[in-house]
C-alpha atoms as a PDB file:
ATOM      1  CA  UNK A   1       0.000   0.000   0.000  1.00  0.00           C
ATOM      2  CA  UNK A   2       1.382   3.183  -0.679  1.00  0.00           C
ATOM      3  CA  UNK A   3      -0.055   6.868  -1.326  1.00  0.00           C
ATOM      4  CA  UNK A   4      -0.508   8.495  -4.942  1.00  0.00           C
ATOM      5  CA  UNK A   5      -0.343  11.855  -5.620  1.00  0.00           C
ATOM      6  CA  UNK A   6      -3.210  13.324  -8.756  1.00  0.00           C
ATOM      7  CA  UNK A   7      -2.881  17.020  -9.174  1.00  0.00           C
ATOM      8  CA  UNK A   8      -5.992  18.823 -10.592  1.00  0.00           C
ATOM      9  CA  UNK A   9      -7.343  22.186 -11.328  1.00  0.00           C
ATOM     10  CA  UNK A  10     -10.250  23.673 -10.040  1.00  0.00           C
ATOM     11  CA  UNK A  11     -11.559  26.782 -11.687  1.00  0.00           C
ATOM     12  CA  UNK A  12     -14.569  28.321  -9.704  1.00  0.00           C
ATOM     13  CA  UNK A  13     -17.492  30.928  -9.901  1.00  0.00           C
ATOM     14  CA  UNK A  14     -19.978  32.782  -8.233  1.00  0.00           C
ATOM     15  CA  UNK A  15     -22.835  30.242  -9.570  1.00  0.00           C
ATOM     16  CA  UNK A  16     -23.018  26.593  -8.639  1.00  0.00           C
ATOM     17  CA  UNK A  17     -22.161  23.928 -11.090  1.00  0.00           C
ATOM     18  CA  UNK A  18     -21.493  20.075 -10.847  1.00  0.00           C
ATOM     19  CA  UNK A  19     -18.707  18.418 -12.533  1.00  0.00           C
ATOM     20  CA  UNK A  20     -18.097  15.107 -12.600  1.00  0.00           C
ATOM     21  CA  UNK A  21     -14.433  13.710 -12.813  1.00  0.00           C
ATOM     22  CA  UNK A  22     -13.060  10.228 -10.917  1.00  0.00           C
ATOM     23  CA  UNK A  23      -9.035   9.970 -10.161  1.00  0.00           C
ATOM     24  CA  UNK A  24      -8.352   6.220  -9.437  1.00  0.00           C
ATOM     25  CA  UNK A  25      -5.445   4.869  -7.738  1.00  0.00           C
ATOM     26  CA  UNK A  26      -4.931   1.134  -7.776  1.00  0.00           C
ATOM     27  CA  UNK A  27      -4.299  -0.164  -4.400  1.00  0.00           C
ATOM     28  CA  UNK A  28      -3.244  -4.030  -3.292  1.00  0.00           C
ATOM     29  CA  UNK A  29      -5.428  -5.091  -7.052  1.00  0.00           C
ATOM     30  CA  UNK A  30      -8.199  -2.362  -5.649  1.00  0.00           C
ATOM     31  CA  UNK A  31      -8.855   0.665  -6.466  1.00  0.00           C
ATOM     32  CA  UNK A  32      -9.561   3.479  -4.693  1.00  0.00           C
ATOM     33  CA  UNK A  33     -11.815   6.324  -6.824  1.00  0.00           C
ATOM     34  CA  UNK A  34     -11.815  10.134  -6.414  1.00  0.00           C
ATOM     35  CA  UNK A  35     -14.777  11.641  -7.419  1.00  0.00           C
ATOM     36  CA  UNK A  36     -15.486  15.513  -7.681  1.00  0.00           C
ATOM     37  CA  UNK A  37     -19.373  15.786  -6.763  1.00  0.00           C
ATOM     38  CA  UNK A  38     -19.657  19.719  -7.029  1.00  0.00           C
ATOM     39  CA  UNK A  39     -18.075  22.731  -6.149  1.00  0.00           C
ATOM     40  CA  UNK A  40     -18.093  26.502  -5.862  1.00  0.00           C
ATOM     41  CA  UNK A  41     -16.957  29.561  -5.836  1.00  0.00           C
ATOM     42  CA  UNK A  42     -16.357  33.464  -5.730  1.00  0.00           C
ATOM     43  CA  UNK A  43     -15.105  36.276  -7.481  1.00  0.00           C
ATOM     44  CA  UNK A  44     -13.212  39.426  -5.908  1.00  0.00           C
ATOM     45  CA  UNK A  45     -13.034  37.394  -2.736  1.00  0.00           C
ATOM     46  CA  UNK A  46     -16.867  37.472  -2.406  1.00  0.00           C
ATOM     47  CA  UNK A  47     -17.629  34.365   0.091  1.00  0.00           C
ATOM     48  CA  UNK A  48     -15.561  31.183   0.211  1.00  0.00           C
ATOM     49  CA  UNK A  49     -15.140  28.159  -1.519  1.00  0.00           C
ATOM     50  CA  UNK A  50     -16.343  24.731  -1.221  1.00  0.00           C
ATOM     51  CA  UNK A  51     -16.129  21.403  -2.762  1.00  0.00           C
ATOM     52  CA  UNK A  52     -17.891  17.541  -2.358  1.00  0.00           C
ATOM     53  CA  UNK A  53     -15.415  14.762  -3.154  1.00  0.00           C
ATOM     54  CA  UNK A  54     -16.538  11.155  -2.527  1.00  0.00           C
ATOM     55  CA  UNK A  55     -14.080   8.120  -2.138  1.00  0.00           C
ATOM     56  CA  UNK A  56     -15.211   4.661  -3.732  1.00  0.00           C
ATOM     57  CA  UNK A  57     -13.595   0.459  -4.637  1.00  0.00           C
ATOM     58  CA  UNK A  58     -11.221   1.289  -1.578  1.00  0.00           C
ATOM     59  CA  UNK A  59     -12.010  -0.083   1.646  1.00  0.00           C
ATOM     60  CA  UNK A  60     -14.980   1.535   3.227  1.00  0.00           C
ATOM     61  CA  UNK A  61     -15.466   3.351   5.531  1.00  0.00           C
ATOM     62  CA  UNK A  62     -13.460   6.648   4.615  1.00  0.00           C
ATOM     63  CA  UNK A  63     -12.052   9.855   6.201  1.00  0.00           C
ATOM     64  CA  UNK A  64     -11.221  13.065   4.154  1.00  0.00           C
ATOM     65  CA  UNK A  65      -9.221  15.851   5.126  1.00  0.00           C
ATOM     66  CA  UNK A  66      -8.110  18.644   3.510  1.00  0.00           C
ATOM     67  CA  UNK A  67      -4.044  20.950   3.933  1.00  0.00           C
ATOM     68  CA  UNK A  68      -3.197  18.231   6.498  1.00  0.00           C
ATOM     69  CA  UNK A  69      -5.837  18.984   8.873  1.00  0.00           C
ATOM     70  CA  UNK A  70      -8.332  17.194  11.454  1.00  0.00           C
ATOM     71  CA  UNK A  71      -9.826  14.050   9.273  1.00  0.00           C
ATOM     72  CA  UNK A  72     -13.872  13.879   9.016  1.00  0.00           C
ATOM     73  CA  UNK A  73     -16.163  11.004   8.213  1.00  0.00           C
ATOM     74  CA  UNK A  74     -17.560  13.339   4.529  1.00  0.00           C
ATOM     75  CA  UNK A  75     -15.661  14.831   2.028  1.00  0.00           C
ATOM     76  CA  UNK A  76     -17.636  17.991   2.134  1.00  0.00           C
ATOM     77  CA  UNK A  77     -15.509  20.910   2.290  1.00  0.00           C
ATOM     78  CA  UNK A  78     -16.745  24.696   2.804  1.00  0.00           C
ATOM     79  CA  UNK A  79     -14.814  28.069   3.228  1.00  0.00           C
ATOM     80  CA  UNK A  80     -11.787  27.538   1.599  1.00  0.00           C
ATOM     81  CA  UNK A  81      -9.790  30.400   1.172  1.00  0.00           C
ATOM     82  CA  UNK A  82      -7.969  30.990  -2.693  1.00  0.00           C
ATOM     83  CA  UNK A  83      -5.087  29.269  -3.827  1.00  0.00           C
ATOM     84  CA  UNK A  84      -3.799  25.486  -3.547  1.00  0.00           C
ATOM     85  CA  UNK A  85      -5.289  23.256  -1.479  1.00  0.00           C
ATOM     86  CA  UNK A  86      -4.777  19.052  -0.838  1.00  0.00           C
ATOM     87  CA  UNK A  87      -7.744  17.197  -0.300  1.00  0.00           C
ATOM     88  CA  UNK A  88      -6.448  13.706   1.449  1.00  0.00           C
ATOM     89  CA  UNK A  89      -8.673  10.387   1.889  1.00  0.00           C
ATOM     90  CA  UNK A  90      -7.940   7.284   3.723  1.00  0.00           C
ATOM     91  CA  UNK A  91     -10.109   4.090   3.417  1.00  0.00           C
ATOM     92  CA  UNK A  92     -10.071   1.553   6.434  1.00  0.00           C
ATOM     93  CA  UNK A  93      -6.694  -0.085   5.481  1.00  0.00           C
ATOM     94  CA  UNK A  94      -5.261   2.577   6.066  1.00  0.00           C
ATOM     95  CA  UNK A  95      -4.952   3.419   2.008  1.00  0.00           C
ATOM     96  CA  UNK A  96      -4.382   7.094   0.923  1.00  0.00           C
ATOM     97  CA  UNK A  97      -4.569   8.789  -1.902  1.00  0.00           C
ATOM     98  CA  UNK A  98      -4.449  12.711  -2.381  1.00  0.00           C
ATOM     99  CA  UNK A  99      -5.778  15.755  -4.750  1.00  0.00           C
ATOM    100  CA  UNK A 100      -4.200  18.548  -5.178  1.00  0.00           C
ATOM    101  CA  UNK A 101      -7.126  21.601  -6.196  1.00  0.00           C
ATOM    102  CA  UNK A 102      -6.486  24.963  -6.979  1.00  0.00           C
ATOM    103  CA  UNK A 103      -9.048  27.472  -6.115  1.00  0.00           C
ATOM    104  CA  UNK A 104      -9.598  29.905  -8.708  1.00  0.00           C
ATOM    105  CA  UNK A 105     -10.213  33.658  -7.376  1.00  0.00           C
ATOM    106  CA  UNK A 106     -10.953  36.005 -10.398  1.00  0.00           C
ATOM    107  CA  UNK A 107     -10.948  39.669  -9.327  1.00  0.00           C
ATOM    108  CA  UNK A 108      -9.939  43.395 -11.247  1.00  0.00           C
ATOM    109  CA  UNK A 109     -10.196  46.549  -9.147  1.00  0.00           C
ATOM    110  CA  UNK A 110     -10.244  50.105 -10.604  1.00  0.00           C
ATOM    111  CA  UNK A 111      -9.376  53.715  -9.484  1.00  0.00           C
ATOM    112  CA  UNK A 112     -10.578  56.676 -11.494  1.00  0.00           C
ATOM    113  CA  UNK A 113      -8.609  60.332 -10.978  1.00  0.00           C
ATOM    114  CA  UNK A 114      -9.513  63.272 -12.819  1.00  0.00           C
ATOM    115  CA  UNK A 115      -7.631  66.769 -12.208  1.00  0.00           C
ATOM    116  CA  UNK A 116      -9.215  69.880 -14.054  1.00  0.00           C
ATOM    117  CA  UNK A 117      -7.190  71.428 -17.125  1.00  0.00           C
ATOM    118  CA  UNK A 118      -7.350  75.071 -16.830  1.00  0.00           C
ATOM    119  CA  UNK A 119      -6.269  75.582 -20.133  1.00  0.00           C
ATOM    120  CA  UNK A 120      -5.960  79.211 -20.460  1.00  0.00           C
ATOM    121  CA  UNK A 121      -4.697  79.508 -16.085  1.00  0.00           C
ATOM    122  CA  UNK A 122      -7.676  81.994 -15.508  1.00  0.00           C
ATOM    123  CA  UNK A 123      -8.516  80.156 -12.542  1.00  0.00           C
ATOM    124  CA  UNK A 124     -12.137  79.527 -13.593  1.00  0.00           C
ATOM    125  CA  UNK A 125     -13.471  76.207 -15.509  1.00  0.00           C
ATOM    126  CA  UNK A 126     -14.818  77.401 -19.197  1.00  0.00           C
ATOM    127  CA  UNK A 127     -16.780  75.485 -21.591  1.00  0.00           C
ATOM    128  CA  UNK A 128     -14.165  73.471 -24.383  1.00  0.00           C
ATOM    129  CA  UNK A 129     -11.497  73.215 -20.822  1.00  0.00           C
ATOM    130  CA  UNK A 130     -10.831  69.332 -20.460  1.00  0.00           C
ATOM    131  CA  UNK A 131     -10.660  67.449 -17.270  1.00  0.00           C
ATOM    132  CA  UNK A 132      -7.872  64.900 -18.140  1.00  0.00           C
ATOM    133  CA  UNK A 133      -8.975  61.370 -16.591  1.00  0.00           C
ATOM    134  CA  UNK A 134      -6.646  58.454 -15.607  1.00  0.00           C
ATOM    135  CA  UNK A 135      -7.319  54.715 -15.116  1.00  0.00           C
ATOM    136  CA  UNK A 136      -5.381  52.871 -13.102  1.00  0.00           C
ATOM    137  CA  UNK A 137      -6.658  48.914 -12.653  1.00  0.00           C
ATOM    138  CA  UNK A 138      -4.963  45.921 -11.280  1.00  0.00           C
ATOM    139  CA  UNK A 139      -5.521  42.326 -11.127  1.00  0.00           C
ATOM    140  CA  UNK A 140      -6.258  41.527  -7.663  1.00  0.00           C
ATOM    141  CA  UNK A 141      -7.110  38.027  -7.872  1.00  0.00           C
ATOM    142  CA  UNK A 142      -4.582  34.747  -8.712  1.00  0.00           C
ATOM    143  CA  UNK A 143      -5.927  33.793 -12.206  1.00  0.00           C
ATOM    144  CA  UNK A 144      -4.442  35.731 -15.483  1.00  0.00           C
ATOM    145  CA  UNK A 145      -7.344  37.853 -16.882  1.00  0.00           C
ATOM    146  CA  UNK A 146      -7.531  38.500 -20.873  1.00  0.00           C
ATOM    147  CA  UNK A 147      -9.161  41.322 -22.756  1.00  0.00           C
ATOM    148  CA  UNK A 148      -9.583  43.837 -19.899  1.00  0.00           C
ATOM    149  CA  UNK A 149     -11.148  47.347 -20.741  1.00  0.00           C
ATOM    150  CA  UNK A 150     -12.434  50.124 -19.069  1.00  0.00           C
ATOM    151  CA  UNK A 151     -15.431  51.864 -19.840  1.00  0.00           C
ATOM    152  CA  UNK A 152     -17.640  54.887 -18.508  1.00  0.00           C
ATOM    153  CA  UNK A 153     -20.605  55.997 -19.310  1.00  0.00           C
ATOM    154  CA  UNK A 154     -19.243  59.616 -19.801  1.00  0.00           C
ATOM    155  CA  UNK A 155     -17.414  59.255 -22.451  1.00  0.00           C
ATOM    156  CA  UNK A 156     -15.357  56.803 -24.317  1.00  0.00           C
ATOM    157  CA  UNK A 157     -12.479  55.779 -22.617  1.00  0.00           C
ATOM    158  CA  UNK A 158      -9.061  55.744 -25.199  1.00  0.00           C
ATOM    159  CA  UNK A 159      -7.045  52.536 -24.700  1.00  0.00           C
ATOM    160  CA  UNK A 160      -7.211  49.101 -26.402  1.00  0.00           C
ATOM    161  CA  UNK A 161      -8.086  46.120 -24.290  1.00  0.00           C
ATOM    162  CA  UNK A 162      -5.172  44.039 -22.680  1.00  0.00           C
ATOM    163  CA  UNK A 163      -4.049  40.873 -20.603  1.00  0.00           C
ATOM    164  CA  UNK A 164      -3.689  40.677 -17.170  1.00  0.00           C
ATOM    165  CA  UNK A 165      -1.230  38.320 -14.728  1.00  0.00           C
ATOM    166  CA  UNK A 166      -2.015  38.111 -11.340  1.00  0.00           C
ATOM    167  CA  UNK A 167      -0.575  41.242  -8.865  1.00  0.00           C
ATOM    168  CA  UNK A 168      -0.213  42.800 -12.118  1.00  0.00           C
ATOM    169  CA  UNK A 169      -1.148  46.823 -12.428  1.00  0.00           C
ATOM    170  CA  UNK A 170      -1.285  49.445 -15.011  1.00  0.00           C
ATOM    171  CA  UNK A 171      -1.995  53.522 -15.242  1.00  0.00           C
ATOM    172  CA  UNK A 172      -0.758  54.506 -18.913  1.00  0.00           C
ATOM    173  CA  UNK A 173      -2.948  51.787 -21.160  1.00  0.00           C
ATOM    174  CA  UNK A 174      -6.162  54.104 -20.397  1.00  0.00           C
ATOM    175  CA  UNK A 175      -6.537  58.131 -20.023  1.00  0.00           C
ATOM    176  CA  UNK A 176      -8.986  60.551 -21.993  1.00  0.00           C
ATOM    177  CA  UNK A 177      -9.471  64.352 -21.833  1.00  0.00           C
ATOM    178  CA  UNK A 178     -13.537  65.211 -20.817  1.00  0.00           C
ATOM    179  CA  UNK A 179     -14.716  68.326 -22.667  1.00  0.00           C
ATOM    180  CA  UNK A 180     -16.012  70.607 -20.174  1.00  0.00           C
ATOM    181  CA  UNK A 181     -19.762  71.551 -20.663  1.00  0.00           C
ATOM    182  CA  UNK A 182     -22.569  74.117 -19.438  1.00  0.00           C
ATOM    183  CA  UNK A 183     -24.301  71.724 -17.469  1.00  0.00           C
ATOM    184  CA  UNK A 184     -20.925  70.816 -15.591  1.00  0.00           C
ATOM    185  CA  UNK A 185     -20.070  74.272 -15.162  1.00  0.00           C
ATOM    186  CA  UNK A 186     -23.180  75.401 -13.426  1.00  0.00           C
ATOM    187  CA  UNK A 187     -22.728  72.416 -10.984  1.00  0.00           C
ATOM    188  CA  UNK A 188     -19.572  73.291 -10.656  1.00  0.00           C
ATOM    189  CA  UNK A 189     -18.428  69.658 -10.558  1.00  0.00           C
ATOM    190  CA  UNK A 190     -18.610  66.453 -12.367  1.00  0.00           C
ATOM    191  CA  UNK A 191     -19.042  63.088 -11.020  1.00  0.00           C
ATOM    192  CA  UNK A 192     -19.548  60.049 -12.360  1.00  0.00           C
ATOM    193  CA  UNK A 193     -18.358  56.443 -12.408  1.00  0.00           C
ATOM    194  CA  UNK A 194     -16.393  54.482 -14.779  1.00  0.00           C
ATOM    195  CA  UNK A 195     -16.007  50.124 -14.546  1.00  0.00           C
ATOM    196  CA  UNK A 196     -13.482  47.573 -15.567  1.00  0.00           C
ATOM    197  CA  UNK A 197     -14.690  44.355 -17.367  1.00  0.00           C
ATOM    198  CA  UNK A 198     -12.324  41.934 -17.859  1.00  0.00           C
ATOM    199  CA  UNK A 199     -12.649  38.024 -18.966  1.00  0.00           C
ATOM    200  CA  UNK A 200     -11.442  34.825 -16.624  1.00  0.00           C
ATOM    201  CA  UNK A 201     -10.057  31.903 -17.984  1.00  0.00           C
ATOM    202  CA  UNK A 202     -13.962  30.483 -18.710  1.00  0.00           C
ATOM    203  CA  UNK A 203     -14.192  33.445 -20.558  1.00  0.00           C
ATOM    204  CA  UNK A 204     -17.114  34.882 -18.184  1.00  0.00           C
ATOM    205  CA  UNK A 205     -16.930  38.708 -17.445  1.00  0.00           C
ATOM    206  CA  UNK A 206     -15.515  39.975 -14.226  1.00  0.00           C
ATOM    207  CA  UNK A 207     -16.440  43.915 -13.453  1.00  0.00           C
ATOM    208  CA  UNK A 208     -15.169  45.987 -10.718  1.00  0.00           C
ATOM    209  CA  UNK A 209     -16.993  50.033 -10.403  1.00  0.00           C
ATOM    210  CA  UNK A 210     -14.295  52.242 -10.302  1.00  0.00           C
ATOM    211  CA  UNK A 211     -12.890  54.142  -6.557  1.00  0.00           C
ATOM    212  CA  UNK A 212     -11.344  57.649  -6.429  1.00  0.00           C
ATOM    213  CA  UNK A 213      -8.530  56.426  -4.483  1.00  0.00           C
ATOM    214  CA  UNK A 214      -8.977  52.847  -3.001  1.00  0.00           C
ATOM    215  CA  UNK A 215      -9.181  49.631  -4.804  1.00  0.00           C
ATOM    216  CA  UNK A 216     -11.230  48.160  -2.104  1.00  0.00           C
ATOM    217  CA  UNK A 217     -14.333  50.957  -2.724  1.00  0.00           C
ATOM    218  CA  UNK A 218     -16.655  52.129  -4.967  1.00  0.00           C
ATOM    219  CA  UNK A 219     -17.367  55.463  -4.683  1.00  0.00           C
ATOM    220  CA  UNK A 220     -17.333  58.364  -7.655  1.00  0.00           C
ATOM    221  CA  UNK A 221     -14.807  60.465  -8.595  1.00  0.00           C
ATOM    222  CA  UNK A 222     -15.726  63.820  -7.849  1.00  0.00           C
ATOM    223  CA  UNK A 223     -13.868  66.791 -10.042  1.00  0.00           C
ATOM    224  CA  UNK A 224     -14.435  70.260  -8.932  1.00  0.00           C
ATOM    225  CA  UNK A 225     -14.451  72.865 -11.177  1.00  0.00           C
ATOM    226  CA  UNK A 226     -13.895  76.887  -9.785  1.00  0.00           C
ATOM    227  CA  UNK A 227     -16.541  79.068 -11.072  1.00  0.00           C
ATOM    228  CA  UNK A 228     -16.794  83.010 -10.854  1.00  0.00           C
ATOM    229  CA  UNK A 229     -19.566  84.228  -8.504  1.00  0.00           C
ATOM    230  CA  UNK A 230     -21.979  87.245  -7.821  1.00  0.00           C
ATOM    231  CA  UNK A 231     -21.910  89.511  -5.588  1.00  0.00           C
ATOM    232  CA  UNK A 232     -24.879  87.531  -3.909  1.00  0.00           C
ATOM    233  CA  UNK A 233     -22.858  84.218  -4.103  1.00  0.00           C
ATOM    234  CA  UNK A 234     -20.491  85.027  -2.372  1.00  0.00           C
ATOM    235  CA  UNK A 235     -22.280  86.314   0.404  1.00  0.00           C
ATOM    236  CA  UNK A 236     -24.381  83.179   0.316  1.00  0.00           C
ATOM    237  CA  UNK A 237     -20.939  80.768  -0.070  1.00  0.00           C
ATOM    238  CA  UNK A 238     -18.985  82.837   2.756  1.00  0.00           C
ATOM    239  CA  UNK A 239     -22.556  83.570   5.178  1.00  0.00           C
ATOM    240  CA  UNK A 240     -24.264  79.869   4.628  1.00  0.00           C
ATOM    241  CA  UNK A 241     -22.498  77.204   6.623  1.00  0.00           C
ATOM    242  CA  UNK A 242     -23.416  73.035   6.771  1.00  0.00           C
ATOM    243  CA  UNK A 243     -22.125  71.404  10.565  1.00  0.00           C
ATOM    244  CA  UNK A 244     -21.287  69.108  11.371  1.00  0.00           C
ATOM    245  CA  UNK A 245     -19.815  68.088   8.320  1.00  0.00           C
ATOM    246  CA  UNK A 246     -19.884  64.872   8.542  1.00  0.00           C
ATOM    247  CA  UNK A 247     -23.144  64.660   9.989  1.00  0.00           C
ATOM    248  CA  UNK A 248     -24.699  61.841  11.921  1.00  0.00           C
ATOM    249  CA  UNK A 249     -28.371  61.896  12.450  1.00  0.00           C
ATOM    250  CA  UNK A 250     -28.839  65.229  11.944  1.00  0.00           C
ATOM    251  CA  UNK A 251     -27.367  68.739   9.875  1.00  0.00           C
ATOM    252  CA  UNK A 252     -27.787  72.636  10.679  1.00  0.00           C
ATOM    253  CA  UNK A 253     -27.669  75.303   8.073  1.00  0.00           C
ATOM    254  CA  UNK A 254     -25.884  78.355   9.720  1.00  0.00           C
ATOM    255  CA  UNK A 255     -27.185  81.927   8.138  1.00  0.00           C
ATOM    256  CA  UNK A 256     -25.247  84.602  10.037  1.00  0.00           C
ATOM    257  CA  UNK A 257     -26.105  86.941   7.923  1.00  0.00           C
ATOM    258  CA  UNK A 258     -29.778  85.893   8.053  1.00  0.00           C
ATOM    259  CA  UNK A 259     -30.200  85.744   4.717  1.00  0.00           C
ATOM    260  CA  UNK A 260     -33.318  85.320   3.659  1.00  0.00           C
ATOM    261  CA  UNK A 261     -33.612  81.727   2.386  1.00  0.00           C
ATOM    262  CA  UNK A 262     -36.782  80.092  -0.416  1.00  0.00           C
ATOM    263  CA  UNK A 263     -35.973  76.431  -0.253  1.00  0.00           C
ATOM    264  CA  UNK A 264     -33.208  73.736   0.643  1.00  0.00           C
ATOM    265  CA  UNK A 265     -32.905  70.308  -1.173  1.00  0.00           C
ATOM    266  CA  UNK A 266     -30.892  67.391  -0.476  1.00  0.00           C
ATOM    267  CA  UNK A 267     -30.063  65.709  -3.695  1.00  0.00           C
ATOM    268  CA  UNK A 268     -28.119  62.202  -3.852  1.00  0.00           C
ATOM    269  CA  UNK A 269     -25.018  61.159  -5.994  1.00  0.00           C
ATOM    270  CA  UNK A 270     -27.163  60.326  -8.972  1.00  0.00           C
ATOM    271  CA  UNK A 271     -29.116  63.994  -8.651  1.00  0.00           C
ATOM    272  CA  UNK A 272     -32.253  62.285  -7.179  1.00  0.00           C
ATOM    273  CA  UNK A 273     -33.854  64.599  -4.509  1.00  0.00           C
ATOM    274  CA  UNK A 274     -33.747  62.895  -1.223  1.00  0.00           C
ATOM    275  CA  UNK A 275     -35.202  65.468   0.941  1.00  0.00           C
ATOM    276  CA  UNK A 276     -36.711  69.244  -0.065  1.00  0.00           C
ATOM    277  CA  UNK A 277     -39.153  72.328   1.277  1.00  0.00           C
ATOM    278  CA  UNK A 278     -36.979  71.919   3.877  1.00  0.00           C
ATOM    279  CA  UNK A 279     -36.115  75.277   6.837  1.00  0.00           C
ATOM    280  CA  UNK A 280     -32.848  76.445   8.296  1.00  0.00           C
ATOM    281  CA  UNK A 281     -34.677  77.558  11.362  1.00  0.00           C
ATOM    282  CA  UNK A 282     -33.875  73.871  13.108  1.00  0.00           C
ATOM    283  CA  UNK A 283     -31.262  70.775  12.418  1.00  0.00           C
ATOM    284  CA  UNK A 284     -32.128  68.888   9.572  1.00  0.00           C
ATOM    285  CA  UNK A 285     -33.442  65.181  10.707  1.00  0.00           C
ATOM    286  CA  UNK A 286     -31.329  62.909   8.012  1.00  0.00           C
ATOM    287  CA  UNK A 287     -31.420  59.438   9.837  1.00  0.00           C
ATOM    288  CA  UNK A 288     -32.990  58.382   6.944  1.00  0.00           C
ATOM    289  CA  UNK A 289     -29.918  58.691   4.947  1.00  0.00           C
ATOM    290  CA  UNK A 290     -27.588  56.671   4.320  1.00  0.00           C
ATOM    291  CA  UNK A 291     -23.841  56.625   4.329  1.00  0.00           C
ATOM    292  CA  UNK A 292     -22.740  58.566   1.756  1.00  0.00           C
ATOM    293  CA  UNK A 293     -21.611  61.774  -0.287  1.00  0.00           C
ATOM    294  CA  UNK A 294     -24.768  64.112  -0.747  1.00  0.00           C
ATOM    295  CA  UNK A 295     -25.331  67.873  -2.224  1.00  0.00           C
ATOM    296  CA  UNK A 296     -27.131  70.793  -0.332  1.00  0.00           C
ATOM    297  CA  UNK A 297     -28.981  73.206  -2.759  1.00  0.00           C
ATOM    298  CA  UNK A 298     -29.649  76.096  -1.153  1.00  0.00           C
ATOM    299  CA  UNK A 299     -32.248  78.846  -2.928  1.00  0.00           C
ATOM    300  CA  UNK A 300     -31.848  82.474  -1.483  1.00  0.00           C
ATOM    301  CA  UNK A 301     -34.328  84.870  -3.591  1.00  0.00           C
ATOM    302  CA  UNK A 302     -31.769  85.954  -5.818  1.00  0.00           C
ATOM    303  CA  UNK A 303     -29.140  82.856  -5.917  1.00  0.00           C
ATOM    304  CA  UNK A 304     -28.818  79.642  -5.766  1.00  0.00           C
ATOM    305  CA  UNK A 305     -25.530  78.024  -3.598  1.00  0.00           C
ATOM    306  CA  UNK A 306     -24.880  73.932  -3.478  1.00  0.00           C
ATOM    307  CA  UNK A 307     -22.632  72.559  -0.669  1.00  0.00           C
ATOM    308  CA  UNK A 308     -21.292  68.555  -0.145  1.00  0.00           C
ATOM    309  CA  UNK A 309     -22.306  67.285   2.452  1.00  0.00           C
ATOM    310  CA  UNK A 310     -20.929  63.452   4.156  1.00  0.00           C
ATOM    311  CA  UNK A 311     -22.965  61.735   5.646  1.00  0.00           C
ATOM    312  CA  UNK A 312     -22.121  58.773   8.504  1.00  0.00           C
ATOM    313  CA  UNK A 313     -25.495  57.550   9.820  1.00  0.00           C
END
């Protein structure tokens, strides 16, 4: 009796699937029979593993045991973490054979930057200025990717498609200059989000939404663009204060210049209005919200100011 050695490799999803594949291992004229029952999987390190081997023709009955640890009477085996693992299983006569899996972890993260081109230095943003946007993305997972991109929903993003090894990172393949418009100017930002598709070794897409600066979030990127003000905006940008800012639970609207104020709105991310007809005579109930980036519009009878507000509920 002696113990065999079968290397195979595992490649695993999000969804559930069976496969069915038997490893045999002739033992003193028996055989002993690996067979893969199902497994599964996740991508970007969303949940854990898990895979069903049974043992057959050996001695019955069997323990299974996977990276050398504590034996158990089923070869069911859940939250396995990425990588190599060795699934071991001993029949009664004290037979072994092993399987060597590899569990597959497909994952791409993006950051988006933009900084504001102030083409002709005035200081102020301009329709026909360009914010100049950069992709960086990175292959966070241990399986080579193939025909990444990067898209967004902006504009289209300049940069053909590549490959991608494991650990492996890149900020030159994708930039592109955003033509500043009206609409951006008067909001005196732009935000948006861009996302990186790529294709595992199945050939199934993995996406990732882009992060300003983490590759473990997914929040916008947020470009700021100076604009030239009234008379009457500036008093309302200097006079009109948001605390605290972050808020939790609640927000006040400071007027020490009592200003005389028609309306506040609280708008979301995507320019949906959360909250409005709302006073700056009392805090602002916002337990509602939740955590998150939002915009104050605040109507005086002449202007119209909009601060960002944070929210930590």
């Amino acid at each position: 009796m002696g113990k065999t050695t079968f290397t195979l490799i595992t490649l695993l999803f999000i969804a559930t699937f069976s496969v069915h594949n038997t490893f045999a291992k002739e033992v003193a004229n028996e055989n002993i029979i690996i067979t893969i029952l199902d497994q599964t999987g996740f991508v970007c390190d969303d949940g854990m593993g898990s895979i069903t081997v049974e043992a057959s023709e050996g001695t019955a009955p069997y323990t299974y045991s996977i990276d050398s640890n504590t034996a158990q009477s089923t070869g069911a085996f859940t939250d396995i973490t990425p990588g190599q693992h060795t699934i071991t299983v001993q029949d009664s006569d004290a037979c072994t054979v092993t399987l060597d899996i590899f569990i597959e972890n497909a994952c791409v993260a993006l950051i988006k930057t933009g900084i504001f081109n102030d083409e002709n230095n005035d200081g102020i943003a301009q329709q026909g200025e360009t914010i100049i946007y950069t992709f960086t993305v990175i292959n966070t997972g241990n399986v080579v990717l193939s025909n990444l991109d990067v898209v967004d929903p902006l504009f289209e993003v300049i940069g053909d498609p590549i490959d991608f090894e494991p650990g492996e990172s890149d900020n030159t393949t994708f930039t592109t200059p955003y033509v500043i418009t009206d609409t951006d100017i008067e909001a005196c930002l732009v935000i948006n989000q861009a996302f990186a598709v790529a294709l595992n070794p199945q050939g199934e897409e993995i996406i990732d939404m882009s992060d300003d600066d983490s590759f473990e979030e997914d929040d916008p990127t947020i470009v700021d663009l100076p604009k030239t003000l009234s008379t009457t905006s500036l008093i309302l940008e200097n006079q009109i204060k948001i605390y605290p800012n972050p808020a939790v639970h609640t927000v006040t609207i400071g007027n020490s210049a009592s200003i005389p104020l028609k309306n506040i709105t609280i708008y979301d991310l995507k320019g949906s209005i959360i909250k409005t007809n709302l006073s700056s005579s009392e805090p602002i109930n916002i337990r509602s919200l939740q955590s998150g980036v939002y915009f104050i519009e605040i109507k005086s009878i002449e202007e119209t100011i909009t601060k960002r507000l944070i929210v930590t509920n």
